[in-house]
C-alpha atoms as a PDB file:
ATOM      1  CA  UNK A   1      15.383  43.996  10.229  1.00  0.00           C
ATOM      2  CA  UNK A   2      14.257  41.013  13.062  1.00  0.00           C
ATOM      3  CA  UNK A   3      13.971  41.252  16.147  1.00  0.00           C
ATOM      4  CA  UNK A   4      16.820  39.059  16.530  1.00  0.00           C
ATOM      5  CA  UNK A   5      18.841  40.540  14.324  1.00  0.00           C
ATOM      6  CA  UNK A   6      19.157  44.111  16.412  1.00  0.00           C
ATOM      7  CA  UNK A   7      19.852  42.146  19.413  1.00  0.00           C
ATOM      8  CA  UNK A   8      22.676  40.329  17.395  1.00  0.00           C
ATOM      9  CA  UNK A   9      24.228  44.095  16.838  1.00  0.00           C
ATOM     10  CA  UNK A  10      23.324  45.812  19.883  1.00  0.00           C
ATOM     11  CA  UNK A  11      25.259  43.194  21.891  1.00  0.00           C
ATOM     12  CA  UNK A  12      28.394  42.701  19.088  1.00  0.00           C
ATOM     13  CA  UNK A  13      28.676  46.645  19.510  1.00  0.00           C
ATOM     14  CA  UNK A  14      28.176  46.567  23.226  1.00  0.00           C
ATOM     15  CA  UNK A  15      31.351  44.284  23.836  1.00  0.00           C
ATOM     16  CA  UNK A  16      33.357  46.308  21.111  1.00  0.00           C
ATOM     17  CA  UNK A  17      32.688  49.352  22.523  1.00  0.00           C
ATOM     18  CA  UNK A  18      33.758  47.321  26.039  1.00  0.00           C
ATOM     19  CA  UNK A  19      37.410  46.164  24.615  1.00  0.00           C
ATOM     20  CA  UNK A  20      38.153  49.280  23.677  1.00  0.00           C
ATOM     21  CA  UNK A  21      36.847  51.071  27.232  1.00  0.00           C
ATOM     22  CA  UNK A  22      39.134  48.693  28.796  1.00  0.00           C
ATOM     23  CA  UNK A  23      42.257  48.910  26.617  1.00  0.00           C
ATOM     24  CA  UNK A  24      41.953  52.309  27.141  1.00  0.00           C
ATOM     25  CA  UNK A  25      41.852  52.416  31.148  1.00  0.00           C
ATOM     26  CA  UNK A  26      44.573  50.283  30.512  1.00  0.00           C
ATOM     27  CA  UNK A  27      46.600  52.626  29.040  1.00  0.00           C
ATOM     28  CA  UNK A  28      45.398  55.269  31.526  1.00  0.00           C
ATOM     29  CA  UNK A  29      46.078  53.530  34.821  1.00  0.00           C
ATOM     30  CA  UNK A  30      49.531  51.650  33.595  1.00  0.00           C
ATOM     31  CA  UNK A  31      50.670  54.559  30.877  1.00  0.00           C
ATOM     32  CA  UNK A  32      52.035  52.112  28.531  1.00  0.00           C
ATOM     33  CA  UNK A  33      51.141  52.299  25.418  1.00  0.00           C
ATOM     34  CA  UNK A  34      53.447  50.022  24.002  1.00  0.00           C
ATOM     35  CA  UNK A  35      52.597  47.164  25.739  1.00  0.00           C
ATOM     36  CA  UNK A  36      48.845  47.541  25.502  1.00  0.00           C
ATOM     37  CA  UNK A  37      48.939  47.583  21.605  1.00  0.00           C
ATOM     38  CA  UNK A  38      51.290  44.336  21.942  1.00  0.00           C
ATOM     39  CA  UNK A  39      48.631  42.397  24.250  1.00  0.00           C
ATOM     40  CA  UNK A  40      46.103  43.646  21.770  1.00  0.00           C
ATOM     41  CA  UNK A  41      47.566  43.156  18.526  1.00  0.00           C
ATOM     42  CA  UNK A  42      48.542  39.289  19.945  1.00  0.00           C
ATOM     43  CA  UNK A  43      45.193  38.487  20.969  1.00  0.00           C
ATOM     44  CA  UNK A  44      43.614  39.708  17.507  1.00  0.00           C
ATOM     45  CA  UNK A  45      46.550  37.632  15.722  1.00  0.00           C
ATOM     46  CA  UNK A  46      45.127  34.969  17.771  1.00  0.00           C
ATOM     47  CA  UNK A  47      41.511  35.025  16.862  1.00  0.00           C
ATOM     48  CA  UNK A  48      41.778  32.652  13.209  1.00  0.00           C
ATOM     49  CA  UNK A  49      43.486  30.293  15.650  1.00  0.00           C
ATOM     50  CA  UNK A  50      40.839  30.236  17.629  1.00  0.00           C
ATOM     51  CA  UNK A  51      38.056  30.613  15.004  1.00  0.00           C
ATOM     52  CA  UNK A  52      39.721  27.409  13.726  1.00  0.00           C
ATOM     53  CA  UNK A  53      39.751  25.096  16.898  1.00  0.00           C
ATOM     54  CA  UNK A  54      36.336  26.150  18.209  1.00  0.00           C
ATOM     55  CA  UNK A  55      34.017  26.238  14.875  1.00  0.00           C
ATOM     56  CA  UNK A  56      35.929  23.667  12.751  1.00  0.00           C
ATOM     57  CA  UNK A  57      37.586  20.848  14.919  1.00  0.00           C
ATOM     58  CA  UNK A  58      35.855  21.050  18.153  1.00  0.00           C
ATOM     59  CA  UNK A  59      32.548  21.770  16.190  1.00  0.00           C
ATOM     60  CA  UNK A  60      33.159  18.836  14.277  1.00  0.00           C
ATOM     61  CA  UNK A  61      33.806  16.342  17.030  1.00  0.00           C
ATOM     62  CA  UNK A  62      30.743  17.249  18.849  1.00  0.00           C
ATOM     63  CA  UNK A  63      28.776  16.439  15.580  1.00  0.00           C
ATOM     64  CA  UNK A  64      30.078  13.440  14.663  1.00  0.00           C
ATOM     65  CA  UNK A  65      29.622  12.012  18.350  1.00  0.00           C
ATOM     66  CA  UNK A  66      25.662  13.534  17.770  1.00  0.00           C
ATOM     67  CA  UNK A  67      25.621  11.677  14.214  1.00  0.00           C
ATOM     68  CA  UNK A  68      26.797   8.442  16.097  1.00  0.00           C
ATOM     69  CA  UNK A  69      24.647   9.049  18.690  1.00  0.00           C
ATOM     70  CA  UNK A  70      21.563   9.913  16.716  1.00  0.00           C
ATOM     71  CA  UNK A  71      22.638   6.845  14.213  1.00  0.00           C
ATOM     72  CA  UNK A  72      21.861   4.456  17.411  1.00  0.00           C
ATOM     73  CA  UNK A  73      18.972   5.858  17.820  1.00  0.00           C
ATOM     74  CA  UNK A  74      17.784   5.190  14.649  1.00  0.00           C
ATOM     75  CA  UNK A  75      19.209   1.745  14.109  1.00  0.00           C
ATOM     76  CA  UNK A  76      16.704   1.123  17.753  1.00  0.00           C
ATOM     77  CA  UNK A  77      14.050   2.140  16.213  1.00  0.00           C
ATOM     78  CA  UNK A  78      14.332   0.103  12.585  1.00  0.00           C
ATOM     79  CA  UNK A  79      15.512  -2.778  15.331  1.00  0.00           C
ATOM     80  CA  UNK A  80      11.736  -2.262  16.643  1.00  0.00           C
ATOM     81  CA  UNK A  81      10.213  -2.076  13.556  1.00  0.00           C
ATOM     82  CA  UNK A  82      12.007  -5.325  12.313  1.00  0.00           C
ATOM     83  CA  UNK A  83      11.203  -7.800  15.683  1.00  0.00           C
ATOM     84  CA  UNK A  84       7.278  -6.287  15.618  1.00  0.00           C
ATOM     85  CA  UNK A  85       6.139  -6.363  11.855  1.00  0.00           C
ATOM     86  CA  UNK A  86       9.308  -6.250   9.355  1.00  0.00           C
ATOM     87  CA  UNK A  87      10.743  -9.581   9.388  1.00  0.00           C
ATOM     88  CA  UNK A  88       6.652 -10.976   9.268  1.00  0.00           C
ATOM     89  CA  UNK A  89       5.651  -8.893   6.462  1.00  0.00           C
ATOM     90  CA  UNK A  90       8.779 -10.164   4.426  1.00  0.00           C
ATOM     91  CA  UNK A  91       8.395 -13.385   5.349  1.00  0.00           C
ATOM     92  CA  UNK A  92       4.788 -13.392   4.121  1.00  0.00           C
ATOM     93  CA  UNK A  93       5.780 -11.345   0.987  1.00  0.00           C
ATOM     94  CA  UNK A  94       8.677 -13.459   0.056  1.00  0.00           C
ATOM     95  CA  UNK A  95       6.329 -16.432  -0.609  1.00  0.00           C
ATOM     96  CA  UNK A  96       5.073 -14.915  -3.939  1.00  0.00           C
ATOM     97  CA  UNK A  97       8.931 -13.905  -4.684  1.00  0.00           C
ATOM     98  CA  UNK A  98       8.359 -15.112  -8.424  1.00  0.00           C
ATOM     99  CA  UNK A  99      11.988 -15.820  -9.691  1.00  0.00           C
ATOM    100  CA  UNK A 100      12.267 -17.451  -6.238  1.00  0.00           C
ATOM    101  CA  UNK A 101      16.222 -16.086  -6.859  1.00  0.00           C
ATOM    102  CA  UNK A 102      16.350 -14.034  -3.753  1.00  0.00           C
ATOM    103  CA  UNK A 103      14.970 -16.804  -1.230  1.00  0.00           C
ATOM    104  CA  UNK A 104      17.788 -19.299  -2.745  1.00  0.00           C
ATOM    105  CA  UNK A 105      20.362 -16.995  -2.988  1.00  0.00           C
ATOM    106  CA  UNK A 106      23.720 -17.968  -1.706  1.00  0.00           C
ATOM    107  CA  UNK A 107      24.931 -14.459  -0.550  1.00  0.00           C
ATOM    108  CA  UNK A 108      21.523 -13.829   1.757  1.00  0.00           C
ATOM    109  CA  UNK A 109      21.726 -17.203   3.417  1.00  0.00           C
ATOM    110  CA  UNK A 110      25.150 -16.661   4.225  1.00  0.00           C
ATOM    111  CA  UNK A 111      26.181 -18.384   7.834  1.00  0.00           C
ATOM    112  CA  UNK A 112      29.141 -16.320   8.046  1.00  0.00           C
ATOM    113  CA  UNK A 113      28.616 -12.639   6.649  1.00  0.00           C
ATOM    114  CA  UNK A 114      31.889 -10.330   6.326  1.00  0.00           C
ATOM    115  CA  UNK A 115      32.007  -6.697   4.714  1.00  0.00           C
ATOM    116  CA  UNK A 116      32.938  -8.067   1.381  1.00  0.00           C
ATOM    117  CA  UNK A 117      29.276 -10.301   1.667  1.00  0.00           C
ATOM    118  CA  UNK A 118      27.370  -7.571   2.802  1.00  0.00           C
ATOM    119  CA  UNK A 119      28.685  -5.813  -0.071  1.00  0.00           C
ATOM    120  CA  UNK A 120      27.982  -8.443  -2.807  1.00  0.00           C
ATOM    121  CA  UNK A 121      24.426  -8.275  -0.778  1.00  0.00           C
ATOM    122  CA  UNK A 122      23.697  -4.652  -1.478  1.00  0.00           C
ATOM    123  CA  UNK A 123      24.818  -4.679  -4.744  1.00  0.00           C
ATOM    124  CA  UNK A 124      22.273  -8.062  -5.420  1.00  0.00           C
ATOM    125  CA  UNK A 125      19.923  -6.655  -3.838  1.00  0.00           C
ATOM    126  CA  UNK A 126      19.546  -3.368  -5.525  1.00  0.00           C
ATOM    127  CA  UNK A 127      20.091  -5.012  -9.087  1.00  0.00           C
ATOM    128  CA  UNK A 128      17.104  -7.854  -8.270  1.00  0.00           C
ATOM    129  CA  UNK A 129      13.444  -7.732  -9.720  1.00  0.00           C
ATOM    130  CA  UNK A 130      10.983  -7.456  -7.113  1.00  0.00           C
ATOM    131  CA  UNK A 131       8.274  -9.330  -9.207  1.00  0.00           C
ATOM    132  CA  UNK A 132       5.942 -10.991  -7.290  1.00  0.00           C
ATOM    133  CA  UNK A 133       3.227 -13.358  -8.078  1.00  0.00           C
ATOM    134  CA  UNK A 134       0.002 -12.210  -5.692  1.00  0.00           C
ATOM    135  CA  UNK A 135      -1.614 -15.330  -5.835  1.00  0.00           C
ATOM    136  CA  UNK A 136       0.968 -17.018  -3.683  1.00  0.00           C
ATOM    137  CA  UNK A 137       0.229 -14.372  -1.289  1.00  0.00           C
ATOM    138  CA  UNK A 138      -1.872 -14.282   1.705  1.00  0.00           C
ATOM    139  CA  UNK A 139      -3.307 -10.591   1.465  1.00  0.00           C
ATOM    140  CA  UNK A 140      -5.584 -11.376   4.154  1.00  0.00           C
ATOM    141  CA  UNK A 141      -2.472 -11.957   6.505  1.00  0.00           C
ATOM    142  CA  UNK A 142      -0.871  -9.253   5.640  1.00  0.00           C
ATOM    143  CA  UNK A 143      -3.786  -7.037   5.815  1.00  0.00           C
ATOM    144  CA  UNK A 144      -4.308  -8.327   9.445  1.00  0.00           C
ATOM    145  CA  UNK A 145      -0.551  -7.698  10.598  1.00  0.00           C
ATOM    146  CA  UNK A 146      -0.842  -3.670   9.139  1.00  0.00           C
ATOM    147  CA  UNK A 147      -3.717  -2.987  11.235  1.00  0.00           C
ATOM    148  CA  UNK A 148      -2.719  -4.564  14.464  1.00  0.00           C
ATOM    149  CA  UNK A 149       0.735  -2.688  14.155  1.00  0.00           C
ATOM    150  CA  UNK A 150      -1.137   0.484  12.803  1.00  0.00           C
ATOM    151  CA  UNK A 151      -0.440   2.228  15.865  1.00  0.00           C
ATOM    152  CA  UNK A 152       3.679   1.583  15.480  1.00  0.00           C
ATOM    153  CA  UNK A 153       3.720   2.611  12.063  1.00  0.00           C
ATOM    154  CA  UNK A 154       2.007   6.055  12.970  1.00  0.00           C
ATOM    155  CA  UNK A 155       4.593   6.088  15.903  1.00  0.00           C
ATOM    156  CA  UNK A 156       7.472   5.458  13.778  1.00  0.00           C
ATOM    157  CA  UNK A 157       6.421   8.178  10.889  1.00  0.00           C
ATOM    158  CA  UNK A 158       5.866  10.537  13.264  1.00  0.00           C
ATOM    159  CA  UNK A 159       9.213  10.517  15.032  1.00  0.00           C
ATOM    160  CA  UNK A 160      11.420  13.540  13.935  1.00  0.00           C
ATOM    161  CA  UNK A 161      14.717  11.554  13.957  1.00  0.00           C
ATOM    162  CA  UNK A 162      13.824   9.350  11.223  1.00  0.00           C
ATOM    163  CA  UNK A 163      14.115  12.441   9.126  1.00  0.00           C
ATOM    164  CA  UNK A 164      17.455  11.534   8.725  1.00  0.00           C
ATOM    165  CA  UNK A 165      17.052   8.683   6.890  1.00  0.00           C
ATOM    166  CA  UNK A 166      14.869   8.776   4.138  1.00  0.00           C
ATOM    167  CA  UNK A 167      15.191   5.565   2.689  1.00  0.00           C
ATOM    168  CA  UNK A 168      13.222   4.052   5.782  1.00  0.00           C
ATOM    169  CA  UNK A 169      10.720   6.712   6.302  1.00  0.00           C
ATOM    170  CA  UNK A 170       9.618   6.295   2.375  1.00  0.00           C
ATOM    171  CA  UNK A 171       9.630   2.764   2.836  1.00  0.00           C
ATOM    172  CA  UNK A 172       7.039   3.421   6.124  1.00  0.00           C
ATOM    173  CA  UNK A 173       4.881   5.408   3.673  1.00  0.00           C
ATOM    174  CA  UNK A 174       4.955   3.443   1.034  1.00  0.00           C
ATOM    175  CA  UNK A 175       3.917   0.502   3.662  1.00  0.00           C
ATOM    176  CA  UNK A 176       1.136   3.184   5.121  1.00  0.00           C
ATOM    177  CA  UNK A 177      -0.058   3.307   1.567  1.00  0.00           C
ATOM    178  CA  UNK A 178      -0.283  -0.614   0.850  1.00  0.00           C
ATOM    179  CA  UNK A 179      -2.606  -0.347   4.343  1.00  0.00           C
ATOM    180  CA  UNK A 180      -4.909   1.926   2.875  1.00  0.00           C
ATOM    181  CA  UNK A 181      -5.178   0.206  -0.014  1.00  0.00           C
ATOM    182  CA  UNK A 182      -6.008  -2.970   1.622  1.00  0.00           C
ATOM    183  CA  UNK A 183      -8.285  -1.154   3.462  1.00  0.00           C
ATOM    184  CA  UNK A 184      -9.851   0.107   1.220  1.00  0.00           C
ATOM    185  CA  UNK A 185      -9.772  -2.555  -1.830  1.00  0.00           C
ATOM    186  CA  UNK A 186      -9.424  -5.928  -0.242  1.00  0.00           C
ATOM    187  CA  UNK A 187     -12.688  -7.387   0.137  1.00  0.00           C
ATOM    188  CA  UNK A 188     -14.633 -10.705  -0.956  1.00  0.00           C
ATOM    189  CA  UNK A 189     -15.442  -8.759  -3.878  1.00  0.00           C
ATOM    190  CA  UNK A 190     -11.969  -7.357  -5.205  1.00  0.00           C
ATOM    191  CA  UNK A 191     -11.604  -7.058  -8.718  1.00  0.00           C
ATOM    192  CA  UNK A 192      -8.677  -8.076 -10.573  1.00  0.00           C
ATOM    193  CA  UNK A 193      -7.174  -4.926 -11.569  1.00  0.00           C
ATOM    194  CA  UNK A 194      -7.607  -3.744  -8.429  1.00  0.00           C
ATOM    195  CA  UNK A 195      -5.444  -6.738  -7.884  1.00  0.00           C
ATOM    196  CA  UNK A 196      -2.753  -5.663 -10.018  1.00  0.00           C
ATOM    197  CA  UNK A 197      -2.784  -2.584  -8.171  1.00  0.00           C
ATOM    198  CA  UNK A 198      -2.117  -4.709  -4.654  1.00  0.00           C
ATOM    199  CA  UNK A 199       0.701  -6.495  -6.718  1.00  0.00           C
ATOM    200  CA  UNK A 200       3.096  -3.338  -7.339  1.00  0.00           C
ATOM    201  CA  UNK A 201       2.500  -1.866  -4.357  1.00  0.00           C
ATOM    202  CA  UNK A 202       3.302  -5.062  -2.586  1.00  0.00           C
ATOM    203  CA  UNK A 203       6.529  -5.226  -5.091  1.00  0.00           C
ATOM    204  CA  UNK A 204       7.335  -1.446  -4.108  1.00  0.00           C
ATOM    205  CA  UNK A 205       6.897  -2.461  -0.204  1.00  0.00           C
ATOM    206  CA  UNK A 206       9.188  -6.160  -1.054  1.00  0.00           C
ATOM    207  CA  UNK A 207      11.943  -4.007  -2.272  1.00  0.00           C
ATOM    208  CA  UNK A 208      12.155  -1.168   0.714  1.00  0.00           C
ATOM    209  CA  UNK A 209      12.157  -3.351   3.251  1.00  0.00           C
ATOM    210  CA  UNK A 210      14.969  -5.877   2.003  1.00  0.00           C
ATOM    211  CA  UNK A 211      16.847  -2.830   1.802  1.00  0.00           C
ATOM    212  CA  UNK A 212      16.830  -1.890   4.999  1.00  0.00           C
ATOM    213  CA  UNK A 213      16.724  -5.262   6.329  1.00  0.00           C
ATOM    214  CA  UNK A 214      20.199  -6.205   4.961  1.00  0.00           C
ATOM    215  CA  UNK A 215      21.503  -2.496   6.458  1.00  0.00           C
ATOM    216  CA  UNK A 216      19.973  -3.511   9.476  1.00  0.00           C
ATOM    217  CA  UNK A 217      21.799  -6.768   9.777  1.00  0.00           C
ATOM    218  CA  UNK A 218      24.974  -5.585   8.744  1.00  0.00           C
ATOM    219  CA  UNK A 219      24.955  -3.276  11.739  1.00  0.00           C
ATOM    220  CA  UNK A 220      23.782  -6.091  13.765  1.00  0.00           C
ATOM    221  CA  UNK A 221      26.841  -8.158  12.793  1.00  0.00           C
ATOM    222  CA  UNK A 222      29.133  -5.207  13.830  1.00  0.00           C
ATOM    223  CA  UNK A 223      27.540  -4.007  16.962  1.00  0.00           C
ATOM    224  CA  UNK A 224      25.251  -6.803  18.374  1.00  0.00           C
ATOM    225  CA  UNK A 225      26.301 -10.582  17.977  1.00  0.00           C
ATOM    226  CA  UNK A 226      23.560 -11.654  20.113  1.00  0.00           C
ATOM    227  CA  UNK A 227      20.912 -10.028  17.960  1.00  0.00           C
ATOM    228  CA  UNK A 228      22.600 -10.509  15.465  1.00  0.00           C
ATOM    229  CA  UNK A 229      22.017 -14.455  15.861  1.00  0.00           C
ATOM    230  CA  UNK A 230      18.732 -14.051  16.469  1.00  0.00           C
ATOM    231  CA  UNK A 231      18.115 -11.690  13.769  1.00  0.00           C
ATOM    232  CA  UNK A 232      19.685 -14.746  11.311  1.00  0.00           C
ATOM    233  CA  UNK A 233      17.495 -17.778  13.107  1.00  0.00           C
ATOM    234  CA  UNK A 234      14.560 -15.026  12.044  1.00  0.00           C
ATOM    235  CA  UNK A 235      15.725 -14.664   8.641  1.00  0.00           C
ATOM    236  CA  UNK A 236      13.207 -14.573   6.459  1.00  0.00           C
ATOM    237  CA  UNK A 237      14.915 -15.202   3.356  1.00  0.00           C
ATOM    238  CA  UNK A 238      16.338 -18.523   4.734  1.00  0.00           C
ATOM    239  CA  UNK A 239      13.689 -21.758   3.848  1.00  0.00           C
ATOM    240  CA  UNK A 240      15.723 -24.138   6.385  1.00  0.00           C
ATOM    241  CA  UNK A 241      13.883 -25.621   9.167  1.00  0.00           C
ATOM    242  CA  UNK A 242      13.890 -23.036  12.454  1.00  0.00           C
ATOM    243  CA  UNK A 243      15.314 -26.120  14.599  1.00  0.00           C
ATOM    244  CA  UNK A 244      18.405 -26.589  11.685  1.00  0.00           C
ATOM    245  CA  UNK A 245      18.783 -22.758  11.423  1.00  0.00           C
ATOM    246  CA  UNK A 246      19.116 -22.825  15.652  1.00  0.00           C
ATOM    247  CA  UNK A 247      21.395 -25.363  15.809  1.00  0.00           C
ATOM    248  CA  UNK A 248      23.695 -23.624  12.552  1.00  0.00           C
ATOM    249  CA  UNK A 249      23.798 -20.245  14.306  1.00  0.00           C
ATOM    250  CA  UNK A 250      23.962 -20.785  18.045  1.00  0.00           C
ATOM    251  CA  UNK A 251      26.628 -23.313  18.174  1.00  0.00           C
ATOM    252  CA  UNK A 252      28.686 -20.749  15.892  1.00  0.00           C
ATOM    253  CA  UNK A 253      27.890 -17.577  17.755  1.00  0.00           C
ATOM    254  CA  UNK A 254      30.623 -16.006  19.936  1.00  0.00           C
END
């Protein structure tokens, strides 16, 4: 038996052995009997009552106001990510997109998202094929952006809330991994299966963070307009001009 455990029943003996001491001075000093057992036999009728509002609905209130609150935490962080190396790594990725579907689709260049286009979104984006042709691709770019934001990826992995969501931390190691790779492979030198390697990790890195990036936008839309325009001018998805995608977004934004 712990340690904890025999202080657990020392002290849930201690106050039984306590109730009853005091019921019975009760009884001693007052000499009623019948009363006493009423008072007692009311408050132990009580006690599911109690149990009920204090571990169930009270419980549950403070955890959903921790979920929100940890939730905004999170959505900061993935906001971080985004503005310092997300948005740059897709846009450099999205140039070897080879069905070229995703850069030209209608849903993800949407001016005006709603929940129903967000929807259509996740479901596109989850059915699409992340093939990618490397030679469109500037590996040397993209080699350059993972080690001048090496020390925000090891920041972000290493940050216990992102626990929670497992969907971005394996797309931060499976981003860590495409840097060791490059690291380790990309040289004047490379060979062309190590190549092919680069390829479907690139393809496995494409998909994660287009993911994310349309969750990230859709709580944008909801919670940040400002952002949210800027987070649309940014988009990396969208070929327009930046000066016609300014002009689109800012004279519409509330």
């Amino acid at each position: 038996m712990s340690k904890r455990t025999k202080e657990t029943i020392l002290i849930g003996s201690g106050l039984v052995i306590l109730s009853i001491l005091l019921h019975y001075l009760h009884v001693v000093i007052f000499k009623d009997v019948h009363h006493t057992m009423i008072f007692l036999f009311a408050d132990i009728s009580f006690i599911p009552l109690e149990v009920f509002l204090t571990t169930i609905v009270i419980e549950r209130i403070l955890e959903r106001r921790e979920k929100e609150h940890l939730l905004e935490k999170l959505n900061m962080l993935i906001g971080l990510f985004y503005t310092e190396l997300g948005t740059k790594l897709l846009s450099d990725i999205v140039k070897g997109d080879a069905h070229g579907v995703m850069a030209n689709h209608r849903t993800i260049n949407s001016d005006t998202w709603n929940d129903q286009s967000f929807s259509k979104l996740h479901e596109d984006i989850l059915n699409y094929d992340y093939e990618l042709n490397i030679d469109k691709i500037n590996l040397g770019d993209i080699k350059n952006k993972l080690d001048d934001n090496k020390d925000l990826l090891i920041n972000l992995i290493s940050n216990g809330n992102l626990l929670e969501h497992e969907t971005f931390t394996e797309m931060l190691m499976t981003i860590m991994h495409l840097k060791e790779e490059l690291d380790t492979r990309y040289c004047d030198e490379i060979e062309r299966y190590e190549i092919m390697h680069i390829e479907k990790d690139l393809m496995a890195v494409y998909k994660y963070l287009t993911i994310e990036w349309a969750e990230y936008m859709k709580y944008l839309s909801k919670n940040y307009p400002s952002l949210y325009c800027k987070a649309l001018i940014n988009n990396p998805f969208d070929t327009r001009d930046k000066k016609e995608k300014d002009k689109c977004f800012l004279e519409n934004i509330k």
